[in-house]
C-alpha atoms as a PDB file:
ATOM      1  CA  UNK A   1       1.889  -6.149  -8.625  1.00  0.00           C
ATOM      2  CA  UNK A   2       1.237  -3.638  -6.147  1.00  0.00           C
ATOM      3  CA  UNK A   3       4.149  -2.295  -3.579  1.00  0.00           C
ATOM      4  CA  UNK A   4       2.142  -0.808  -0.775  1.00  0.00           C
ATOM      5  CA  UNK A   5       3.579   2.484   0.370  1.00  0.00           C
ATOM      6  CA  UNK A   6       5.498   2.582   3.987  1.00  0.00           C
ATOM      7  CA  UNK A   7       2.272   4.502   5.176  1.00  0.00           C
ATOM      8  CA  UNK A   8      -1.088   3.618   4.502  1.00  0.00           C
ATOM      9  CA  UNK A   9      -3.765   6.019   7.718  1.00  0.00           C
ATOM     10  CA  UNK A  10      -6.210   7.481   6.326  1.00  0.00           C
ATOM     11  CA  UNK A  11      -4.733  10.589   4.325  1.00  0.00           C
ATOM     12  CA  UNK A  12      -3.098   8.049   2.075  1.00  0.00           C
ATOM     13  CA  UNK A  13      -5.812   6.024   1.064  1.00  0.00           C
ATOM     14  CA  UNK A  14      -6.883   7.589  -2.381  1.00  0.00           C
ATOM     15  CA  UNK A  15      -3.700   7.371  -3.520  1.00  0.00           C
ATOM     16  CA  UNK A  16      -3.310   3.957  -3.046  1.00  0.00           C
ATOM     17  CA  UNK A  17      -6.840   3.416  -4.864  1.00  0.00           C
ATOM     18  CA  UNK A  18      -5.720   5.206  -7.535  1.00  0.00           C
ATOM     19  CA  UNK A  19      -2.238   3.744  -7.912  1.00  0.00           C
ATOM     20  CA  UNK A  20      -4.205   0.117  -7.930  1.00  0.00           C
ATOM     21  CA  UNK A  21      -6.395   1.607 -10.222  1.00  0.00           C
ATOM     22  CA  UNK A  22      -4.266   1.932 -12.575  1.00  0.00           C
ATOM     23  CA  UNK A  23      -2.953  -1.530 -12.136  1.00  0.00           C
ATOM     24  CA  UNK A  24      -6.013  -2.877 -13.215  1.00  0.00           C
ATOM     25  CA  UNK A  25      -6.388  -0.691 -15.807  1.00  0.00           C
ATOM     26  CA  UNK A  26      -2.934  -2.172 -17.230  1.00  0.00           C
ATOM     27  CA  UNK A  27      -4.142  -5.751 -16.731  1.00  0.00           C
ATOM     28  CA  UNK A  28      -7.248  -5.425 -18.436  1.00  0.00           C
ATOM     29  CA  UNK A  29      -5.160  -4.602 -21.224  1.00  0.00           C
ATOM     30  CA  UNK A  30      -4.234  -8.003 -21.838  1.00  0.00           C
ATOM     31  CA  UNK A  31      -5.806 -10.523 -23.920  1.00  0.00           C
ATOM     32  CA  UNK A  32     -10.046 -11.239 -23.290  1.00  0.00           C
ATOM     33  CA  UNK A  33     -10.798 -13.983 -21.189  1.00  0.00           C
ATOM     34  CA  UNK A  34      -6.750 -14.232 -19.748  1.00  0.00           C
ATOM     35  CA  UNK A  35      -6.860 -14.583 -15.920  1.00  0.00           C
ATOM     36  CA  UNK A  36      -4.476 -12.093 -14.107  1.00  0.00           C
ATOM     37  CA  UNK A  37      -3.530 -12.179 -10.456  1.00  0.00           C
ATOM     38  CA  UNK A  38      -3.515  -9.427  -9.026  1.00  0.00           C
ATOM     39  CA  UNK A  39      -1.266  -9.138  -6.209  1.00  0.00           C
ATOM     40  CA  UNK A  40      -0.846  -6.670  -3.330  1.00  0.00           C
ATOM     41  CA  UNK A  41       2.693  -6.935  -1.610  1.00  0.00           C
ATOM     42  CA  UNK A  42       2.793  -5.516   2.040  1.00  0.00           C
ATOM     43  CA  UNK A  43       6.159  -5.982   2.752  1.00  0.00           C
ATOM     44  CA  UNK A  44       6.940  -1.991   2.657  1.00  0.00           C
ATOM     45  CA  UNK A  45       3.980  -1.245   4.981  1.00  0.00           C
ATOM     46  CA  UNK A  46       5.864   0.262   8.194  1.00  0.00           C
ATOM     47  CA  UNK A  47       2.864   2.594   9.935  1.00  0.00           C
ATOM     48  CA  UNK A  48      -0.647   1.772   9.020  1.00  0.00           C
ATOM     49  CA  UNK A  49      -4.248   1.819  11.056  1.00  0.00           C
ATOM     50  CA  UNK A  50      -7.090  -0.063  10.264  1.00  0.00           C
ATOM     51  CA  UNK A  51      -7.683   1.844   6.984  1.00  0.00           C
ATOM     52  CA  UNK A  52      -4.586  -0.409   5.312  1.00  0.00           C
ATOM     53  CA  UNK A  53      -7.752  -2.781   5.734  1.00  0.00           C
ATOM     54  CA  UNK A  54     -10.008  -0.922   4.041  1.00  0.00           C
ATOM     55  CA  UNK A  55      -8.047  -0.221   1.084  1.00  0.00           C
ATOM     56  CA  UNK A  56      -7.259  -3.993   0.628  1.00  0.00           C
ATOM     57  CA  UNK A  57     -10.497  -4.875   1.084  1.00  0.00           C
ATOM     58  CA  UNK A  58     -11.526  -2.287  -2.111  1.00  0.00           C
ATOM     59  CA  UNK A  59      -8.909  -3.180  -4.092  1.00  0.00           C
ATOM     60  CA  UNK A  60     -10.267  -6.892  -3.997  1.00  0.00           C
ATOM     61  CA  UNK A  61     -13.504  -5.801  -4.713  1.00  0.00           C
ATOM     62  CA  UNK A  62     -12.054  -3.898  -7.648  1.00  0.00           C
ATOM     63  CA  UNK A  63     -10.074  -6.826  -8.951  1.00  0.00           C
ATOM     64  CA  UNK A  64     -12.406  -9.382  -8.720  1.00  0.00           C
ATOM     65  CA  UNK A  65     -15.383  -6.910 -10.217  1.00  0.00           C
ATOM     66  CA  UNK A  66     -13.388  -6.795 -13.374  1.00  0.00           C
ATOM     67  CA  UNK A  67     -12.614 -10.580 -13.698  1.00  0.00           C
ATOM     68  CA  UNK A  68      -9.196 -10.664 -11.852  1.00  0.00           C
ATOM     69  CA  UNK A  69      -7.632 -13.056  -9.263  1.00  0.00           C
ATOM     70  CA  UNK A  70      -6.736 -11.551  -6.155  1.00  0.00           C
ATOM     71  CA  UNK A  71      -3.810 -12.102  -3.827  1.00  0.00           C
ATOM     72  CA  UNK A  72      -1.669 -10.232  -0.828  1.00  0.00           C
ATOM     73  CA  UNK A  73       1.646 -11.357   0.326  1.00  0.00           C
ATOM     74  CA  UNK A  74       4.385  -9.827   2.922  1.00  0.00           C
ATOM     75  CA  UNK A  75       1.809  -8.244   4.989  1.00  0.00           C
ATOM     76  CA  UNK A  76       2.824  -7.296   8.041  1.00  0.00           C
ATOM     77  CA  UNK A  77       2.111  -9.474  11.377  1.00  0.00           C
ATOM     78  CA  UNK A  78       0.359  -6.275  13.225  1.00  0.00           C
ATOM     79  CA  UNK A  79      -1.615  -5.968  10.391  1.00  0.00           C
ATOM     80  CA  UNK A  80      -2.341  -9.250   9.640  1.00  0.00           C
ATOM     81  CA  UNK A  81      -3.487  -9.631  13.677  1.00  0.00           C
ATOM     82  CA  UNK A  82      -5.391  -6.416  13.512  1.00  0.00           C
ATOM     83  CA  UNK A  83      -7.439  -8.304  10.550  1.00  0.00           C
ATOM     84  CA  UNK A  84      -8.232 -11.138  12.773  1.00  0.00           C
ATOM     85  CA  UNK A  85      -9.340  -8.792  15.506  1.00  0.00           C
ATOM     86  CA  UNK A  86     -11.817  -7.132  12.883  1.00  0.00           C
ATOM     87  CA  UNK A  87     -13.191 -10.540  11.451  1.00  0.00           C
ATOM     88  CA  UNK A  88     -11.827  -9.926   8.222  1.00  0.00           C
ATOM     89  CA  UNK A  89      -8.763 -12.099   7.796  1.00  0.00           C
ATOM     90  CA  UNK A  90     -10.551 -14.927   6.412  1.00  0.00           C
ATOM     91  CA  UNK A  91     -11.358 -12.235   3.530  1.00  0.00           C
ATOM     92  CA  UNK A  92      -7.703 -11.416   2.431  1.00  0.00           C
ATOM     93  CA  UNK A  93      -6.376 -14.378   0.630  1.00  0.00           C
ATOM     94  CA  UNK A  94      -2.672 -14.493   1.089  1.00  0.00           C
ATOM     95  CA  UNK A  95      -0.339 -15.189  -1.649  1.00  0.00           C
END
């Protein structure tokens, strides 16, 4: 699982793509052909902008590229509303 940080603008986003890298990197470490679910957990996220978006969007593109279930729980309401207002909440799968 994935704790996203507090912050997630823009300045913080390769980090968090590199911190879920390596979570995927650790899952594929487990047995061939085993499904993992992934899961992102937003209930740390405190300040974000629409760039919280963009990394969850990658890092499901990143999971499911390499086999992997994807999920997101505990994301925040703003953020959750600011996904409907970009057409993209019927893309995040919640968990």
């Amino acid at each position: 699982m994935l704790l996203l940080p507090a912050v997630i603008t823009h300045a913080e986003v390769p980090h968090v793509l590199s911190l879920f890298k390596q979570t995927l990197e650790q899952a594929a470490a487990g047995k061939p052909g085993e499904v993992v679910m992934l899961t992102v957990d937003g209930s740390a996220l405190q300040q974000f902008d629409s760039s919280a978006l963009a990394v969850l969007l990658e890092c499901q593109r990143m999971a499911r590229a390499r086999g992997r279930a994807f999920s997101v729980q505990s994301l925040p309401t703003k953020l959750t509303e600011l996904a409907g207002l970009y057409g993209v909440d019927g893309l995040l799968q919640s968990g």
